[in-house]
Protein backbone atom coordinates (compact mmCIF):
# COMPACT_ATOMS: atom_id res chain seq x y z
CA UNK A 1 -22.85 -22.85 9.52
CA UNK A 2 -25.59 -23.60 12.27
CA UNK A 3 -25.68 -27.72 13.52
CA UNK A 4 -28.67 -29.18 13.13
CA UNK A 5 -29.57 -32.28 15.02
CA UNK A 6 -31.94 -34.61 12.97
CA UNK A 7 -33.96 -35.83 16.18
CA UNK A 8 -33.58 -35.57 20.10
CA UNK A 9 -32.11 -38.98 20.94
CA UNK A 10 -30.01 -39.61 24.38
CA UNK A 11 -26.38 -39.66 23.78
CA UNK A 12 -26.61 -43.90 24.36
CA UNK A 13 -29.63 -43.94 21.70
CA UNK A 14 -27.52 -42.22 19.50
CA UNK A 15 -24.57 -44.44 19.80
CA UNK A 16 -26.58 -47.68 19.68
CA UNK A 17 -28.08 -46.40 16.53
CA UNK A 18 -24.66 -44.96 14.79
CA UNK A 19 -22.43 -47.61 15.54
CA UNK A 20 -25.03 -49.90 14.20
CA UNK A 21 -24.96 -47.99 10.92
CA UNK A 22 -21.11 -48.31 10.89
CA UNK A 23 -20.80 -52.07 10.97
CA UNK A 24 -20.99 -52.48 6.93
CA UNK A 25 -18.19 -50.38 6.81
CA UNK A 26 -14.96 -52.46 7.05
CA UNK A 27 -12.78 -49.93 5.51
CA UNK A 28 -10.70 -49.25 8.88
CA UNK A 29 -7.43 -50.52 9.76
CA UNK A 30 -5.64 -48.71 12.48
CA UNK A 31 -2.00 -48.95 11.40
CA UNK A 32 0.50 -47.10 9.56
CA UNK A 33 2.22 -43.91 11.48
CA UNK A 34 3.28 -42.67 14.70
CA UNK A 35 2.39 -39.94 16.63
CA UNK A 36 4.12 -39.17 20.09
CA UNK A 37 2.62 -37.50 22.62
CA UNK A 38 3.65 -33.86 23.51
CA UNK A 39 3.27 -34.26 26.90
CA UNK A 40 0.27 -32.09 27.03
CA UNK A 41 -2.68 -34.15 25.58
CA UNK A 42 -3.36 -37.81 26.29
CA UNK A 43 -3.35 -40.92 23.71
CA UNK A 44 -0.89 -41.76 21.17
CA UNK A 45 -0.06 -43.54 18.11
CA UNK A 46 2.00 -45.87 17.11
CA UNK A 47 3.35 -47.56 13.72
CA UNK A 48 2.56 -51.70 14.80
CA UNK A 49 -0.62 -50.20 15.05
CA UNK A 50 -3.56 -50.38 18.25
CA UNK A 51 -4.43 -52.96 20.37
CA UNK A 52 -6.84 -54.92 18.64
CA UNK A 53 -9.83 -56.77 19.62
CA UNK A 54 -12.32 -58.77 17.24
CA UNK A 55 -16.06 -59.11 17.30
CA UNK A 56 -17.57 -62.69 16.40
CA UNK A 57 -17.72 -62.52 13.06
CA UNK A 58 -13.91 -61.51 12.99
CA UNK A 59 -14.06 -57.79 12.36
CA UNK A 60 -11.93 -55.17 13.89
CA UNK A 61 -13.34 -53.67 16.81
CA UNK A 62 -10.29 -51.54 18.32
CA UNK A 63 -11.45 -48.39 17.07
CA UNK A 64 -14.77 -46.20 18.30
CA UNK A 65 -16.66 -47.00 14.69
CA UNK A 66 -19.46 -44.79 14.32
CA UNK A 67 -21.34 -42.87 11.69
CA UNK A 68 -21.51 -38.97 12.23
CA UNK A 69 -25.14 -39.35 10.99
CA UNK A 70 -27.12 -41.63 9.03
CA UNK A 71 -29.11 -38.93 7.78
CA UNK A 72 -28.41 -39.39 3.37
CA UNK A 73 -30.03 -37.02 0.97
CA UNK A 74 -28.77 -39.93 -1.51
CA UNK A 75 -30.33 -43.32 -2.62
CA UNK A 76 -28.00 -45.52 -3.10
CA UNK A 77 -29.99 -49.34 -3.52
CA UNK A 78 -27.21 -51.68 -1.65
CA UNK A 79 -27.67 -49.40 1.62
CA UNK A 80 -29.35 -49.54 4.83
CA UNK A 81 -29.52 -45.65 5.33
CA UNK A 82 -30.68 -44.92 1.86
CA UNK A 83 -33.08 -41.93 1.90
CA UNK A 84 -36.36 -44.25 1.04
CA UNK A 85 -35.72 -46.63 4.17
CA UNK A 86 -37.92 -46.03 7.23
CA UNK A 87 -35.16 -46.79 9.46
CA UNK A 88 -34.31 -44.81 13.13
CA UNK A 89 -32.03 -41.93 12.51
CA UNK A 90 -29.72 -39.61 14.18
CA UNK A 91 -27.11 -37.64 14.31
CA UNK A 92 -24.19 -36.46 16.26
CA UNK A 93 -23.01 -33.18 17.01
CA UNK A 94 -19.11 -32.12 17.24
CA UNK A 95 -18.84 -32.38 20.79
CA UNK A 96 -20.99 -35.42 21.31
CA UNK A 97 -18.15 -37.34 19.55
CA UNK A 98 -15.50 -36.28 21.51
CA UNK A 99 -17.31 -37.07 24.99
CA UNK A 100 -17.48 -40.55 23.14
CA UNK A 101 -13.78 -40.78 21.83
CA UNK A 102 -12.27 -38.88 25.62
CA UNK A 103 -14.61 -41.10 27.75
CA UNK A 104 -14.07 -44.53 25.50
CA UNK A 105 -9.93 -44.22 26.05
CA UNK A 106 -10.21 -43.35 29.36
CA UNK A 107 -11.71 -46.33 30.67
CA UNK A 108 -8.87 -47.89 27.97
CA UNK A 109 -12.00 -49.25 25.47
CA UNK A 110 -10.51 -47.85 22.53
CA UNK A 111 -7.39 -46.42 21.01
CA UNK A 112 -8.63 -44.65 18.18
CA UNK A 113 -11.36 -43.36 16.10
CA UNK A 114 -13.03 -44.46 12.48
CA UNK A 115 -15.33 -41.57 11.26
CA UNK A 116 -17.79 -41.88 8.62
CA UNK A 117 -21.29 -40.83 7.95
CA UNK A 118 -24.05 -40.68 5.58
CA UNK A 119 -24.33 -37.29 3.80
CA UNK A 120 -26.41 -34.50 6.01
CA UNK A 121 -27.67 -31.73 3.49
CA UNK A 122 -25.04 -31.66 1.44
CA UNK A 123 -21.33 -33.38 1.22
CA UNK A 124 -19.57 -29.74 2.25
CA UNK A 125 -21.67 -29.72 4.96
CA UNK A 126 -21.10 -32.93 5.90
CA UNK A 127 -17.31 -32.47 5.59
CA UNK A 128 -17.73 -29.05 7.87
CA UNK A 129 -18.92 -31.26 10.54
CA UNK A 130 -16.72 -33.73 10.33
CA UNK A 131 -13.68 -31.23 10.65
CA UNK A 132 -15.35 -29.06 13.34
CA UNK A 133 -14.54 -32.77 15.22
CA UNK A 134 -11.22 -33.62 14.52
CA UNK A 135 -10.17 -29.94 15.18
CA UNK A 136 -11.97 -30.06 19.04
CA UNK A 137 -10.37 -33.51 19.18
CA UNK A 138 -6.80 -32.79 18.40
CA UNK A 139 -7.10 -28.55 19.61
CA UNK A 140 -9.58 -28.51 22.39
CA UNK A 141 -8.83 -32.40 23.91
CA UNK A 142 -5.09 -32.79 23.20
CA UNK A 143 -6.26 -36.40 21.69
CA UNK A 144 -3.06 -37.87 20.06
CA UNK A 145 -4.61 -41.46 18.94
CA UNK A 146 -5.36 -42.91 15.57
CA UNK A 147 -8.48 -41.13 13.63
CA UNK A 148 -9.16 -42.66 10.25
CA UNK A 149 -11.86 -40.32 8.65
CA UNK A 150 -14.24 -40.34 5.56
CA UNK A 151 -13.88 -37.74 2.84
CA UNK A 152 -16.83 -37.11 1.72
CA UNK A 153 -16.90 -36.62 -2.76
CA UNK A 154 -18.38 -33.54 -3.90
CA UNK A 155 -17.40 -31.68 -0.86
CA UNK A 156 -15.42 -28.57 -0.90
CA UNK A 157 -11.45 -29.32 -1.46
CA UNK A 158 -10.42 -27.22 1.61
CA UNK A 159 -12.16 -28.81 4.02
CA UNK A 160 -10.50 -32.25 2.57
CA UNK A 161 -7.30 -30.57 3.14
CA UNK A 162 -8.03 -29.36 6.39
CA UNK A 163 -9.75 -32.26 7.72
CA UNK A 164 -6.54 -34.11 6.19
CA UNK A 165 -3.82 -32.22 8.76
CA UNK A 166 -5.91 -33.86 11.72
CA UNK A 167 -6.70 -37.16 10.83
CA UNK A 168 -4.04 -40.03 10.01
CA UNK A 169 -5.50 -42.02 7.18
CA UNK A 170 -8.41 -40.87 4.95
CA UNK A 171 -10.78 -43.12 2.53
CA UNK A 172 -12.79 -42.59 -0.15
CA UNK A 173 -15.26 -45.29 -0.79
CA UNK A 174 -15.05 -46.77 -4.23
CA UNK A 175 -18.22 -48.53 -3.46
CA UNK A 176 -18.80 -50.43 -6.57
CA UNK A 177 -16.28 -51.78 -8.94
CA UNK A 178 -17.33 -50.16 -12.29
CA UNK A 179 -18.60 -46.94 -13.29
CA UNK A 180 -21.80 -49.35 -14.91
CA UNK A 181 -22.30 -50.69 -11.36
CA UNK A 182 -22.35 -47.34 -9.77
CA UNK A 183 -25.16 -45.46 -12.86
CA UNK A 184 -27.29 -49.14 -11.91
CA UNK A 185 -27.14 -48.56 -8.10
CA UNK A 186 -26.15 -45.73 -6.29
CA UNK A 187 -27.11 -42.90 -9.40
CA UNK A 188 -26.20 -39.88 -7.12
CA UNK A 189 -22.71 -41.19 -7.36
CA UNK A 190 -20.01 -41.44 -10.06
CA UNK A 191 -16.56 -42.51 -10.76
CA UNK A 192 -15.15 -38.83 -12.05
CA UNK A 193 -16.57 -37.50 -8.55
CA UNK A 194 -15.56 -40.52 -6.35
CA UNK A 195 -11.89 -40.23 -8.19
CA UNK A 196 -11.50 -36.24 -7.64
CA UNK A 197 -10.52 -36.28 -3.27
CA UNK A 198 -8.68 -39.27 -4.12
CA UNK A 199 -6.78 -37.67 -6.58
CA UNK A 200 -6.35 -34.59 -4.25
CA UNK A 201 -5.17 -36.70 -0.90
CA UNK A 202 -2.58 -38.25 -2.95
CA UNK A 203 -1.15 -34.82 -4.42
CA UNK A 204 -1.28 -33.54 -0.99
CA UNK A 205 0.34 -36.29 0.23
CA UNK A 206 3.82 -36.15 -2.13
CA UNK A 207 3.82 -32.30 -1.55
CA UNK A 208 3.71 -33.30 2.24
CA UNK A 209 6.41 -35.50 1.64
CA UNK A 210 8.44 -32.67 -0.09
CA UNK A 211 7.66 -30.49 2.83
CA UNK A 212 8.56 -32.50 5.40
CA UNK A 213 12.09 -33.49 3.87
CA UNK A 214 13.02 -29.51 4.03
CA UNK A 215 10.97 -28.54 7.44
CA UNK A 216 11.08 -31.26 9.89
CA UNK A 217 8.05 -29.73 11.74
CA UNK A 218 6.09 -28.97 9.03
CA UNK A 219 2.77 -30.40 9.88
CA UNK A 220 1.79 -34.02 8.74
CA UNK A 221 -1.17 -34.86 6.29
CA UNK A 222 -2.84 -38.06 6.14
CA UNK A 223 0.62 -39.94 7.32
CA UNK A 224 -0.74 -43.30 7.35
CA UNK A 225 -2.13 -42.72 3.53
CA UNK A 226 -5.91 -43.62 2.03
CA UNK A 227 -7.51 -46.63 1.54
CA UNK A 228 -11.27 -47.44 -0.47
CA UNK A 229 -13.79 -50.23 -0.25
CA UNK A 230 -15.36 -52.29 -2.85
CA UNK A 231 -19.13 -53.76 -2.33
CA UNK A 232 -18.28 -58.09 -3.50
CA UNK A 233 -21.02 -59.45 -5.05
CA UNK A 234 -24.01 -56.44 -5.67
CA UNK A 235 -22.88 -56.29 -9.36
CA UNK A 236 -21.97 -59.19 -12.28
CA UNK A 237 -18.23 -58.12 -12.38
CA UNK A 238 -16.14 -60.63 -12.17
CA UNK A 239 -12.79 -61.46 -9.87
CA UNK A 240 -10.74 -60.64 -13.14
CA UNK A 241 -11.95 -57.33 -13.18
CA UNK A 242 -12.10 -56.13 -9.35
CA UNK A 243 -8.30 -57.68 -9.15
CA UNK A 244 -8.01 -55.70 -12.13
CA UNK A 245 -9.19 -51.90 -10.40
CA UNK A 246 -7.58 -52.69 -7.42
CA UNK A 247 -4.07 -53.06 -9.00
CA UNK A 248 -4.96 -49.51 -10.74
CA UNK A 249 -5.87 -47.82 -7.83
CA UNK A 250 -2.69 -49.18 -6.34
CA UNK A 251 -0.70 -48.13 -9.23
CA UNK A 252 -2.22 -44.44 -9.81
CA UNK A 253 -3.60 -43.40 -6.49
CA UNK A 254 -0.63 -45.17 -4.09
CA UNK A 255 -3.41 -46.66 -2.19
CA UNK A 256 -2.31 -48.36 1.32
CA UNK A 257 -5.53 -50.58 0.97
CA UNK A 258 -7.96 -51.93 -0.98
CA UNK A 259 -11.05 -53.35 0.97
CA UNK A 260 -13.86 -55.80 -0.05
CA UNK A 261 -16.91 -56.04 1.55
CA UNK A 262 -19.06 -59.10 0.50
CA UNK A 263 -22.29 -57.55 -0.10
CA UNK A 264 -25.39 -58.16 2.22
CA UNK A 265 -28.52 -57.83 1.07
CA UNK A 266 -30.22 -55.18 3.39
CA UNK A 267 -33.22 -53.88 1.47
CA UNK A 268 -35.76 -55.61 -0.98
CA UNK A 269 -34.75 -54.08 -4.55
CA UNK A 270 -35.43 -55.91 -7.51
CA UNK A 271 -31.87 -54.64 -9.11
CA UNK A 272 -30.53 -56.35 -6.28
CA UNK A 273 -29.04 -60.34 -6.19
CA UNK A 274 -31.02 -62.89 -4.32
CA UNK A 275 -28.14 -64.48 -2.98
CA UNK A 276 -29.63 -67.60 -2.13
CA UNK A 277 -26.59 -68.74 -0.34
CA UNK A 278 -25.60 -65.33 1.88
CA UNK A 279 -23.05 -62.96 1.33
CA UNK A 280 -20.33 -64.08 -1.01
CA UNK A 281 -17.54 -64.18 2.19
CA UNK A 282 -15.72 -66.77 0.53
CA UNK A 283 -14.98 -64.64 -2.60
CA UNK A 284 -14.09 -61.47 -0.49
CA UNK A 285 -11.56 -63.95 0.93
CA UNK A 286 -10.29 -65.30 -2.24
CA UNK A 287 -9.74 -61.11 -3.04
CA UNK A 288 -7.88 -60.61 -0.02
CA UNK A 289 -5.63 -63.37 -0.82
CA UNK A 290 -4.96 -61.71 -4.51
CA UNK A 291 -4.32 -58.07 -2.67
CA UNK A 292 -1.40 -59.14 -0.54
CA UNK A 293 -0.27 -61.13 -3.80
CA UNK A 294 -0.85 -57.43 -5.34
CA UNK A 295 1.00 -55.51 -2.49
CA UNK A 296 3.97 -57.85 -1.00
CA UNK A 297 4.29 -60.57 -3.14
CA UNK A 298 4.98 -58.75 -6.85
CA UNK A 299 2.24 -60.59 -8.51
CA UNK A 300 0.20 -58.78 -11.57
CA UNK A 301 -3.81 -59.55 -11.17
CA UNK A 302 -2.84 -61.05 -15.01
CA UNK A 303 -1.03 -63.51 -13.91
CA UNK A 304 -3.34 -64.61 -11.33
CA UNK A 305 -6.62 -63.95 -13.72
CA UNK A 306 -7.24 -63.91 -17.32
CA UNK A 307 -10.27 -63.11 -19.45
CA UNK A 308 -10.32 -66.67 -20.04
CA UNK A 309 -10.52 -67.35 -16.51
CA UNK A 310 -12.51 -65.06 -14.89
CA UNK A 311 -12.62 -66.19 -11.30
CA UNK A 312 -11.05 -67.58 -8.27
CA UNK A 313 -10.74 -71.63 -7.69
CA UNK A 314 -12.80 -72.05 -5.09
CA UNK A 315 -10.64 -75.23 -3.33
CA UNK A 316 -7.07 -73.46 -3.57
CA UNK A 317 -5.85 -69.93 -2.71
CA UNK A 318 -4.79 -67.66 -5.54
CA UNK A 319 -0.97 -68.32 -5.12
CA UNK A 320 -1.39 -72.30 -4.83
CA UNK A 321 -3.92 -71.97 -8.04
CA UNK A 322 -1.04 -69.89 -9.86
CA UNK A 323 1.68 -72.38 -9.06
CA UNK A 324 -0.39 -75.49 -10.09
CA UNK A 325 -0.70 -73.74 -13.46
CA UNK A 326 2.53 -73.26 -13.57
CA UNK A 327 4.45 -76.04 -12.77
CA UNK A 328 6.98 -75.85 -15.33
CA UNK A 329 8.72 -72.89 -12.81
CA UNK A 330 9.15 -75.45 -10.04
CA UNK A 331 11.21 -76.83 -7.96
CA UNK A 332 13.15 -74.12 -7.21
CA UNK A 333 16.30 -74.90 -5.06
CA UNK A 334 16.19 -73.11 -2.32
CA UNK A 335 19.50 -72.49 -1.41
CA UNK A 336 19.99 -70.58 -4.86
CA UNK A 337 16.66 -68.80 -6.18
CA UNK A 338 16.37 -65.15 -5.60
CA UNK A 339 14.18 -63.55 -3.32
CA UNK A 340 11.05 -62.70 -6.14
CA UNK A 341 11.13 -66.51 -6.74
CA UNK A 342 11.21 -67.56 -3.51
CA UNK A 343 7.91 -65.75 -2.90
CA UNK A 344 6.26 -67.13 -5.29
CA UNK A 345 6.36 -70.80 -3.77
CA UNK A 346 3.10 -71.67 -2.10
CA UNK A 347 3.57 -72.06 1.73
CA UNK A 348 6.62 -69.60 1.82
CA UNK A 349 5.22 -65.98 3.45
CA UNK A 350 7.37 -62.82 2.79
CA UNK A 351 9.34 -63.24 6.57
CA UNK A 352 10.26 -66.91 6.15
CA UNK A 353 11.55 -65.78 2.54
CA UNK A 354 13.88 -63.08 4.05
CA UNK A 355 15.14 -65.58 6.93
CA UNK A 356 15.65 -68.11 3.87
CA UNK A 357 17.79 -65.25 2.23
CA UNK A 358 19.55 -64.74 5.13
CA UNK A 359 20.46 -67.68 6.69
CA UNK A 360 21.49 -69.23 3.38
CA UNK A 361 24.51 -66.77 3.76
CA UNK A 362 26.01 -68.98 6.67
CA UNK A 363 25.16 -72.46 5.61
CA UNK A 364 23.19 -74.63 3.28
CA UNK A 365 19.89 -74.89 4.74
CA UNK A 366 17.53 -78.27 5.06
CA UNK A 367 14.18 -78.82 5.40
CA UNK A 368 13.79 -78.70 9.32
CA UNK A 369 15.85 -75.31 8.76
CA UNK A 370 12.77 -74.26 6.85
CA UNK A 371 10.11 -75.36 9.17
CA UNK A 372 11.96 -73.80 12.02
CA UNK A 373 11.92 -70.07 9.90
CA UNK A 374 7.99 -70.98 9.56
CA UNK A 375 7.72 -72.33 6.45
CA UNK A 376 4.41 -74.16 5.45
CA UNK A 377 6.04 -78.04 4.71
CA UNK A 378 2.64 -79.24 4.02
CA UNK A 379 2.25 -77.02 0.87
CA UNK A 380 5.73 -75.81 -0.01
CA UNK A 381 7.02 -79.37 0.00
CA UNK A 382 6.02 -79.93 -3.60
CA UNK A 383 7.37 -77.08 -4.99
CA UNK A 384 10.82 -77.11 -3.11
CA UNK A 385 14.63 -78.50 -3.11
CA UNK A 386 16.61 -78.53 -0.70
CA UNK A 387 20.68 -79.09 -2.13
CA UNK A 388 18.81 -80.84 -4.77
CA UNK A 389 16.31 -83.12 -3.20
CA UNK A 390 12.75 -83.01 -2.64
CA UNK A 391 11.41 -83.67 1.38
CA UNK A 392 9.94 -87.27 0.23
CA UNK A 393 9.62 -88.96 -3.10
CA UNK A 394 6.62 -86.83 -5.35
CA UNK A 395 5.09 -86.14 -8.79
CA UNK A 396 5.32 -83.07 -10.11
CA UNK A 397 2.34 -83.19 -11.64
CA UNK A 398 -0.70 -80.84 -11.25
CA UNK A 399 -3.30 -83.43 -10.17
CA UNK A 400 -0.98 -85.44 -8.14
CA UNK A 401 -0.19 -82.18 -6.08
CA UNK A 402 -3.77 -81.00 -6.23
CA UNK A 403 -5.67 -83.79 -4.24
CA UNK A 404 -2.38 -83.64 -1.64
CA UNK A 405 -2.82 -79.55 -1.56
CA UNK A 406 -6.89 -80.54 -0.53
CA UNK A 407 -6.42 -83.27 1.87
CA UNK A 408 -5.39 -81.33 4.68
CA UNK A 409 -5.38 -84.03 7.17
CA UNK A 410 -2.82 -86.07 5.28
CA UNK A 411 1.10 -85.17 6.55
CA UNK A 412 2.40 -86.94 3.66
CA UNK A 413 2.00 -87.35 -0.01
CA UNK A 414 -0.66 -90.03 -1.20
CA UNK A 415 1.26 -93.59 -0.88
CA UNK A 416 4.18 -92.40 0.71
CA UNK A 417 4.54 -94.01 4.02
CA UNK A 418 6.52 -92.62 7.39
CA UNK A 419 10.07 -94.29 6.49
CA UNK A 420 10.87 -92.70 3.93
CA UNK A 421 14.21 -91.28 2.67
CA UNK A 422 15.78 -88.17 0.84
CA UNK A 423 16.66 -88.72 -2.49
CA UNK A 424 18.12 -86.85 -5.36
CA UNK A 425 15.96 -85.52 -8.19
CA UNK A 426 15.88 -86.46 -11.63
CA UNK A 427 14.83 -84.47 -14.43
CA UNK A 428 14.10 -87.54 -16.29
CA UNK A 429 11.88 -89.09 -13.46
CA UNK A 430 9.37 -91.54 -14.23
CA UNK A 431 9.05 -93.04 -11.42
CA UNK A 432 4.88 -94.59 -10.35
CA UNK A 433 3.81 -94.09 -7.00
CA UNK A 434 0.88 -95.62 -5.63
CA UNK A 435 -2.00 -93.25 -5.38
CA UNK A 436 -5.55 -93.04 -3.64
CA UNK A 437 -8.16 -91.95 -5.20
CA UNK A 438 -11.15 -90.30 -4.19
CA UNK A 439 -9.54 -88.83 -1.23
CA UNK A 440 -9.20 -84.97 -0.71
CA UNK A 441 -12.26 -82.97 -1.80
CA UNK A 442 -14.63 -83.91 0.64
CA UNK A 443 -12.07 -82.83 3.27
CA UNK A 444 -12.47 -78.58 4.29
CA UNK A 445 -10.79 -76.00 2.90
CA UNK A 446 -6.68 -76.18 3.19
CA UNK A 447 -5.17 -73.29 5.84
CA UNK A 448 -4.59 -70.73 3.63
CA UNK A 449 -1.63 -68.87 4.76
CA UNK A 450 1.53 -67.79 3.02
């Protein structure tokens, strides 16, 4: 199949104009799998991942992130390189990229490569050229780094399978949470087709698996698994239900991740939202906090979500929201609950729990034992005993705890002062303490780790 090169651009005009068309893209972590080095090529990859650098807004720049082409044959309303947009195009060829990726890690700018590109002709064309790279990168270059790569739906399975031996992780943009979403705004698109490589890369991947366990140098295919992106905010769905399609994807498609991109309004369409107030970044956050829930922290999106409620509190993170509404579960000793439990108190992060679990083997632990294994006091305080006592005297009530949780500048409960004592807790505790009102929700938003 002959190359064709939309327009004759400088390789620098090209880049500027590709990585450009990349940056709405944030489906590319770099982590996952190793690959040594055979001694004849140059680059590697390792497990922990690349060295990472950040741009201003806080997204990963440690890989080369470029579009093949921006060239689209579709029309898809949320995006910049939709076929009606008079915007500059161009397009790479095969070896363009790999004077890119070769010259980029040899001056030790990157580590690895994140492929994508708008669709050039026709998706198995587009696929064609995006193996005809990997295969000079890997064959001709010896290139042993990380290369997360696009399949492209409605291309020909082969070349997914192909392109699949050469790259580490592959992605297949969900791009819109509903099938509804997708007919509304990108209608050269659709679930069944979006579903079908995803479907394939994880088949491939457990026969891989079966292969590898009976030849050890059987080759490798996608070893650091797929991931997919969801555009936040460019249809009415709400939190309940993209919590909800992530955990399915995660369940039927063993997913490694599940991205959300809060959508930016690009292009004037009328089926598009206003959004008076910008991109919706602190809903995307609010997802991410649900997906590690999802993934390392054995939450269900509905426990965290309900048709009832819909969406994320705005003021708390998901797991401090969950245990608020479920106060009846806490304290939990921590000297005695089980690992599952202890993850489930706000300010405890999946490390600190296994050091808990751990340490508790040797001795009864305290609460400066639990700041020292990183523990958030300021948030786990009200949910915690330690041998039986809470850190200073509280309420366990949900709007006692709540203005506390907001006021991040306070160290202590409301109306506790600095000498305080332990003491024992009572089931039957009635104890008043003086509280301040007014205080907490004019304050920012509360750190929300763990």
């Amino acid at each position: 199949m002959q190359i064709r090169v939309p327009e004759k651009l400088t390789l620098m005009e090209k880049l500027n104009i590709l990585s450009d068309a990349a940056k709405y893209d944030v489906a590319c972590t770099s982590s996952g799998t190793e690959r040594g080095n055979t001694g004849k090529g140059v680059g590697n990859c390792t497990e922990a991942g690349i060295c990472h650098s950040f741009s201003a807004d806080g997204r990963c720049i440690s890989l080369l992130k470029i579009l093949f082409t921006n060239e689209c044959i579709y029309n898809c309303r949320y995006c910049l390189n939709r076929a009606s947009n008079d915007v500059p195009r161009a397009a790479f060829t095969p070896q363009e990229v790999c004077d890119l990726v070769m010259g980029f890690y040899r001056r030790n700018y990157i580590e690895g490569l994140f492929l994508s590109s708008g669709i050039l002709k026709s998706p198995s064309y587009t696929m064609e050229l995006l193996y005809r790279t990997l295969y000079k990168l890997r064959h001709e270059y010896g290139f042993g780094g990380y290369i997360h790569v696009k399949a492209i739906p409605g291309s020909d399975s082969r070349l997914i399978e192909q392109t699949g031996y050469l790259a580490d992780r592959m992605s297949v943009n969900l791009e819109l949470p509903t099938a509804e979403g997708l007919r509304l705004l990108a209608p050269n698109k659709s679930r069944a087709r979006i579903l079908t490589p995803m479907r394939q890369v994880q088949n491939r991947m457990e026969e891989n698996r079966n292969e590898l366990a009976l030849y050890r140098n059987a080759p490798r295919f996608v070893p650091a698994g797929q991931s997919t992106q969801m555009i936040i905010g460019a249809t009415p769905e709400n939190d309940f239900q993209i919590v909800s399609v992530a955990e399915s994807l995660y369940q039927k498609f063993e997913l490694k991740r599940v991205f959300y991109s809060a959508f930016v309004r690009v292009n004037e369409d009328s089926m598009l939202p206003a959004l008076p107030g910008g991109p919706p970044l602190l809903r995307e956050h609010r997802l991410y906090q649900a997906d590690w829930l999802l993934r390392y922290y054995g939450f269900h999106a509905s426990e965290l979500l309900s048709e009832d409620k819909p969406n994320f509190n705005v003021l708390l993170d998901p797991k401090c929201d969950w245990a608020l509404g479920h106060l009846e579960q806490f304290p939990v000793e921590v000297n005695r609950a089980d690992y599952m439990t202890l993850l489930r108190v706000p300010g405890i992060g999946v490390r600190s729990a296994q050091r808990i679990v751990k340490a508790r083997r040797l001795e009864s632990l305290d609460f400066p034992d639990l700041k020292r294994m990183g523990v958030v006091l300021k948030r786990a305080l009200y949910f915690i005993t330690c041998q039986g006592r809470t850190m200073y005297p509280i309420r366990i009530e949900e709007d006692f705890i709540t203005r506390n949780l907001l006021d991040v500048k306070e160290r202590l409960p409301l109306g506790i002062g600095e000498q305080v004592t332990y003491r024992q807790l009572s089931l039957f505790d009635d104890q008043n303490f003086s509280c301040q009102s007014g205080t907490g929700f004019e304050s920012k938003s509360p750190n929300l780790s763990a």
